[in-house]
Protein backbone atom coordinates (compact mmCIF):
# COMPACT_ATOMS: atom_id res chain seq x y z
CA UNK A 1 -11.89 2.84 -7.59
CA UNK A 2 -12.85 -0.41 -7.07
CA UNK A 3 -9.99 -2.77 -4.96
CA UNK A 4 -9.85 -6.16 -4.86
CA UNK A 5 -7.89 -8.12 -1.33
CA UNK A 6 -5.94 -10.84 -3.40
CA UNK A 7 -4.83 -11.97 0.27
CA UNK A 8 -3.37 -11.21 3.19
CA UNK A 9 -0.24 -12.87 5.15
CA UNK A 10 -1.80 -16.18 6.78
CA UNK A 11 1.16 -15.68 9.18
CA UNK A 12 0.66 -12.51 10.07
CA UNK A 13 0.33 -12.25 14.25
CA UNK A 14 -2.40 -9.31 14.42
CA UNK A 15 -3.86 -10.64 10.68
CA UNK A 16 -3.02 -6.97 9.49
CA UNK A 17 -0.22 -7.40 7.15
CA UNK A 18 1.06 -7.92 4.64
CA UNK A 19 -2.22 -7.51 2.27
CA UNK A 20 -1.91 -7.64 -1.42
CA UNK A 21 -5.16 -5.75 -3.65
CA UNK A 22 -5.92 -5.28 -7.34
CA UNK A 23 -7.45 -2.00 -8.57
CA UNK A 24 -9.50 -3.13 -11.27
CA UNK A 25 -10.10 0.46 -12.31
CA UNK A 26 -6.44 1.39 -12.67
CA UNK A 27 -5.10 -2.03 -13.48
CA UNK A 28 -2.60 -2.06 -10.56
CA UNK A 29 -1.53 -4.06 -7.32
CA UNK A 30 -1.50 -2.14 -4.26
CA UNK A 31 0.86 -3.54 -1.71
CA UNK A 32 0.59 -3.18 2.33
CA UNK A 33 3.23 -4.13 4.16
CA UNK A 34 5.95 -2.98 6.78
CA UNK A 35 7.47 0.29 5.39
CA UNK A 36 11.06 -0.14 4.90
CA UNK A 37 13.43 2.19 6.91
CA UNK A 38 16.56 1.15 6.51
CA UNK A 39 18.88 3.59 5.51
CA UNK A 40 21.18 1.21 4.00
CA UNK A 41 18.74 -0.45 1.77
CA UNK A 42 17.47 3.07 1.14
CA UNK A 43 20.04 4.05 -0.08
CA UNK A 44 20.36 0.85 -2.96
CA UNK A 45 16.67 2.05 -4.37
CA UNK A 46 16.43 5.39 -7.06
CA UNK A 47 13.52 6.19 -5.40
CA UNK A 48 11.73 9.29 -5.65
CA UNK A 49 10.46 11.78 -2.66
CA UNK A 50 7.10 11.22 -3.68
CA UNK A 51 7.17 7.08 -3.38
CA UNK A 52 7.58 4.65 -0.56
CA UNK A 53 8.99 0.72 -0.43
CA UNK A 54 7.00 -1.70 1.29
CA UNK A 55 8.33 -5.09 2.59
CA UNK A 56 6.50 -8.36 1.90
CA UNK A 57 7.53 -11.76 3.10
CA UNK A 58 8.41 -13.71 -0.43
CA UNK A 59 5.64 -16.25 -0.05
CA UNK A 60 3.13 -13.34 -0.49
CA UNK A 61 3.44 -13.75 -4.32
CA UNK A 62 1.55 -16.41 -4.30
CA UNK A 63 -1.34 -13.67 -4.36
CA UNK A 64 -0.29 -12.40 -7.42
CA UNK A 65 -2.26 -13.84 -10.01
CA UNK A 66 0.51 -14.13 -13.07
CA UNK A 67 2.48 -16.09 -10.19
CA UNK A 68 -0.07 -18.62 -9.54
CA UNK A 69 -1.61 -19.17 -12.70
CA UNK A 70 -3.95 -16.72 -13.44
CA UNK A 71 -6.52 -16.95 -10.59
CA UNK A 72 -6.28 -14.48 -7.21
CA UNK A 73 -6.12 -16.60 -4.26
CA UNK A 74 -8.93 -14.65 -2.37
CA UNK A 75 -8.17 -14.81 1.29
């Protein structure tokens, strides 16, 4: 597996999170950010025992290369 940081939160107060990669082996974006806990937004999601929901603040899809034109912003 081979990851790729596309960039991490230039707001962030301990520069830790949120961090958005690429897995150029699988072809996927892995996402670190605060897990959500919320019961009540829980609740809203169909989401299996086996998966978790992270939390990103919105401007973090500037990271995402379809969103900014095809190049990662490598922070």
């Amino acid at each position: 597996m081979s990851l790729h940081m596309l960039g991490k939160d230039p707001q962030s107060k301990e520069g830790k999170s949120a961090t958005v990669y690429y897995d150029d082996v699988s072809d996927r974006y892995l996402v670190q950010g605060l897990k959500v806990l919320d019961d009540e937004r829980l609740s809203q999601l169909d989401l299996p025992a086996h998966e978790t929901v992270v939390e990103i603040p919105k401007y973090m899809v500037e990271f995402f290369p379809e969103v900014n034109g095809g190049g990662g912003a490598v922070v």
